[in-house]
C-alpha atoms as a PDB file:
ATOM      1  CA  UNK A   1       0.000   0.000   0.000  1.00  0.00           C
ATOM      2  CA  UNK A   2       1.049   3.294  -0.657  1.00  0.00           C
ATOM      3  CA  UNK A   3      -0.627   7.136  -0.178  1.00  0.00           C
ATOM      4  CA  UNK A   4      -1.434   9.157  -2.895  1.00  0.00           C
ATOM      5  CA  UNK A   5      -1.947  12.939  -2.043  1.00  0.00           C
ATOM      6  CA  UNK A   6      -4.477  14.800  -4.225  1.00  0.00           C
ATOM      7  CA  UNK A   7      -6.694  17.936  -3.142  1.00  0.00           C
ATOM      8  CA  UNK A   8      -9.717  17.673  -0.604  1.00  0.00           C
ATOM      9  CA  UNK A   9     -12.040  18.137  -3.370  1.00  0.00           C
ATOM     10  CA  UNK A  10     -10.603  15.158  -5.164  1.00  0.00           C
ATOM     11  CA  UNK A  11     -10.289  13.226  -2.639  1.00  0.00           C
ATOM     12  CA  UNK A  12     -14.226  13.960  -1.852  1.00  0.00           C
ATOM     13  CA  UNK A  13     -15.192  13.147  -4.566  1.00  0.00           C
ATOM     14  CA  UNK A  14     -13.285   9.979  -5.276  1.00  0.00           C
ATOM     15  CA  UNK A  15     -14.806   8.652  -2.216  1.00  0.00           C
ATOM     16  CA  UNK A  16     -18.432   9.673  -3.533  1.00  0.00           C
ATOM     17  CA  UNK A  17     -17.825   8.005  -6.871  1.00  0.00           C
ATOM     18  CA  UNK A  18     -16.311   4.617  -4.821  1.00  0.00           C
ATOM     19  CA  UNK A  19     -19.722   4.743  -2.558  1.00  0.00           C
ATOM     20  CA  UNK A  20     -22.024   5.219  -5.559  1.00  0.00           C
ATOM     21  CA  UNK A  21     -20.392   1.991  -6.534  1.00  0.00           C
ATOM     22  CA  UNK A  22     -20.143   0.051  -3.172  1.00  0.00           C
ATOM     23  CA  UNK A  23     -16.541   0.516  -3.066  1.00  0.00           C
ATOM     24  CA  UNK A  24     -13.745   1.878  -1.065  1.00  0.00           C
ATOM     25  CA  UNK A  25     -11.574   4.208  -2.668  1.00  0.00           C
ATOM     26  CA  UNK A  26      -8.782   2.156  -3.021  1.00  0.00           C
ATOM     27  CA  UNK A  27     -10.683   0.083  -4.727  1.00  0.00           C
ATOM     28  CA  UNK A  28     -12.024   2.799  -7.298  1.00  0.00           C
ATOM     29  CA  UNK A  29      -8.988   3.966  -8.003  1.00  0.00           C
ATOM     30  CA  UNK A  30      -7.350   0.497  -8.714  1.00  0.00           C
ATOM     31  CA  UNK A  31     -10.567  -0.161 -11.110  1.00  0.00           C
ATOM     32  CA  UNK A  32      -9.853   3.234 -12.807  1.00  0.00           C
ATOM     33  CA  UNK A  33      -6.890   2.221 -13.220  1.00  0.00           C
ATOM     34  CA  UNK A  34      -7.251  -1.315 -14.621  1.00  0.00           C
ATOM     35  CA  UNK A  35      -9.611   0.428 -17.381  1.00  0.00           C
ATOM     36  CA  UNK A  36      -7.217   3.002 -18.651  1.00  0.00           C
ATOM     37  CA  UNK A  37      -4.626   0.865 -19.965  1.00  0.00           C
ATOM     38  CA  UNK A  38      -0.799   2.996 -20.410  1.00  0.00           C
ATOM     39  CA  UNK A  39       0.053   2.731 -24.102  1.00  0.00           C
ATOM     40  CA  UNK A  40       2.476  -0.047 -23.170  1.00  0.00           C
ATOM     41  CA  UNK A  41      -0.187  -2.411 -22.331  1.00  0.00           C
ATOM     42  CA  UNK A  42      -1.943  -1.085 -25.353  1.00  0.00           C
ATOM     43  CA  UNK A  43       0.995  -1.783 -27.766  1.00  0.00           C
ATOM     44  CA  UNK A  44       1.219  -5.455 -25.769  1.00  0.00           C
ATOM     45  CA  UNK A  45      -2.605  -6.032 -26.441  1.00  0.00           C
ATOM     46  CA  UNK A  46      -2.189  -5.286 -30.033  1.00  0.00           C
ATOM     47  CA  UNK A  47       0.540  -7.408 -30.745  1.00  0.00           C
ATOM     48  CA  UNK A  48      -1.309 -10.505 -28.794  1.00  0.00           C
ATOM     49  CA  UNK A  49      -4.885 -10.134 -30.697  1.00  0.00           C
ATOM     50  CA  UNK A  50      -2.808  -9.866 -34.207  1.00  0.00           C
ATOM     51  CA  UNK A  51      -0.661 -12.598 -32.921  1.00  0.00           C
ATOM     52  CA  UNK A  52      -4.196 -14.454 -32.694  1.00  0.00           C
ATOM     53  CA  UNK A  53      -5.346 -13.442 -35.973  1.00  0.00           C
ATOM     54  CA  UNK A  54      -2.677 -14.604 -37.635  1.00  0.00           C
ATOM     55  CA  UNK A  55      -3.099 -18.052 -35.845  1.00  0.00           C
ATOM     56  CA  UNK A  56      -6.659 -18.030 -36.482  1.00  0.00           C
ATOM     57  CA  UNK A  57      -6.706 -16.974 -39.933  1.00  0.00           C
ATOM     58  CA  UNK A  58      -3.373 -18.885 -40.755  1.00  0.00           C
ATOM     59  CA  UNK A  59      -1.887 -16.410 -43.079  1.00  0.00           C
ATOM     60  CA  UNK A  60       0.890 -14.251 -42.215  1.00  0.00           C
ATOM     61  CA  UNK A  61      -0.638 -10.592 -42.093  1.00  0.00           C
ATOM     62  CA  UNK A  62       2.607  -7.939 -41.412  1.00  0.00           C
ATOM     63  CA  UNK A  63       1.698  -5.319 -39.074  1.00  0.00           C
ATOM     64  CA  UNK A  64       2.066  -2.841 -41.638  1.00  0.00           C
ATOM     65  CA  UNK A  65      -0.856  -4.388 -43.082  1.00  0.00           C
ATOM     66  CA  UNK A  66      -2.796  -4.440 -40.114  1.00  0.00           C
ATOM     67  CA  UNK A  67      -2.306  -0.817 -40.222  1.00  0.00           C
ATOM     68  CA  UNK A  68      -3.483   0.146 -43.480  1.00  0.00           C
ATOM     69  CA  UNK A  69      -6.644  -2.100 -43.266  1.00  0.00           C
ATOM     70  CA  UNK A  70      -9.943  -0.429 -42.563  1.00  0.00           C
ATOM     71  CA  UNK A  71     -11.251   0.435 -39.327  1.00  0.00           C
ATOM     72  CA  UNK A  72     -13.743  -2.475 -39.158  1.00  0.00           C
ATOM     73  CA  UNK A  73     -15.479  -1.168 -35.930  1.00  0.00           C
ATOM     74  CA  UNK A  74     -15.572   2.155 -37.171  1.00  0.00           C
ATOM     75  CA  UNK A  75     -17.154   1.045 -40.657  1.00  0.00           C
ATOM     76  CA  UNK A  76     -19.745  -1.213 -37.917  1.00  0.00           C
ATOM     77  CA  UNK A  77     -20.811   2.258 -35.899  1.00  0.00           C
ATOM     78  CA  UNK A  78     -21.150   3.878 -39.285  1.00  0.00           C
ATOM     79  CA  UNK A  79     -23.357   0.944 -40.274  1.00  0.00           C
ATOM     80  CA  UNK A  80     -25.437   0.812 -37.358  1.00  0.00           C
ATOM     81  CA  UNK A  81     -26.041   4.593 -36.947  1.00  0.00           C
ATOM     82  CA  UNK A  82     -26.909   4.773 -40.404  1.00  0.00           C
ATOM     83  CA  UNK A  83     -29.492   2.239 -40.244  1.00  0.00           C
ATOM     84  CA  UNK A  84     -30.831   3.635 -36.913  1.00  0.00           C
ATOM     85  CA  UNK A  85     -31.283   6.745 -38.504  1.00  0.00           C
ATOM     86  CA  UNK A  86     -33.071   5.197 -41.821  1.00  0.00           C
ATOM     87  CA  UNK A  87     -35.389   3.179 -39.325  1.00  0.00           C
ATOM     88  CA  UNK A  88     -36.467   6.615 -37.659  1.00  0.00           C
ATOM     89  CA  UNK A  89     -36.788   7.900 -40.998  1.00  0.00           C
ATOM     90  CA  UNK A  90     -33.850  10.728 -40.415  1.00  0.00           C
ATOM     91  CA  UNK A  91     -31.671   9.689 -43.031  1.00  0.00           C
ATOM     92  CA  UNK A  92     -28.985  12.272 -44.208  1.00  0.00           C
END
């Protein structure tokens, strides 16, 4: 364990975020952490699910490939709101 010093106000309202959520602070703050990856776990992430891809898929994709594909969940969103906004009739 360790102490981290931040202002009151921070501090007040860490603890009213960690009791919304039937936590202790400590706890928030290690969840907060755990969902905001650095961009070294990022990087390691990225490596491992093209790692899997390439395993799955069994060809041999280079990363600089990977790159300069399309944004497949970004063309899905697209999709989606698109068809969202046909359904209501809103289409632009």
């Amino acid at each position: 364990m360790t102490t981290i010093q931040v202002p009151r106000a921070t501090r007040d309202r860490l603890a009213e975020l960690a009791k919304e959520r039937g936590l202790s602070i400590w706890q928030l703050v290690e969840a907060l952490a755990v969902e905001h990856p650095t961009a070294a776990q990022l990087a390691e992430r990225l490596a491992a699910d093209r790692e899997a891809v390439r395993r799955v898929i069994g060809v041999g994709i280079s990363d600089e490939e990977f790159d300069q594909a399309p944004d497949v969940r970004g063309n899905i969103y697209t999709i989606a709101a698109d068809k969202v906004r046909t359904t209501r009739g809103t289409a632009s």
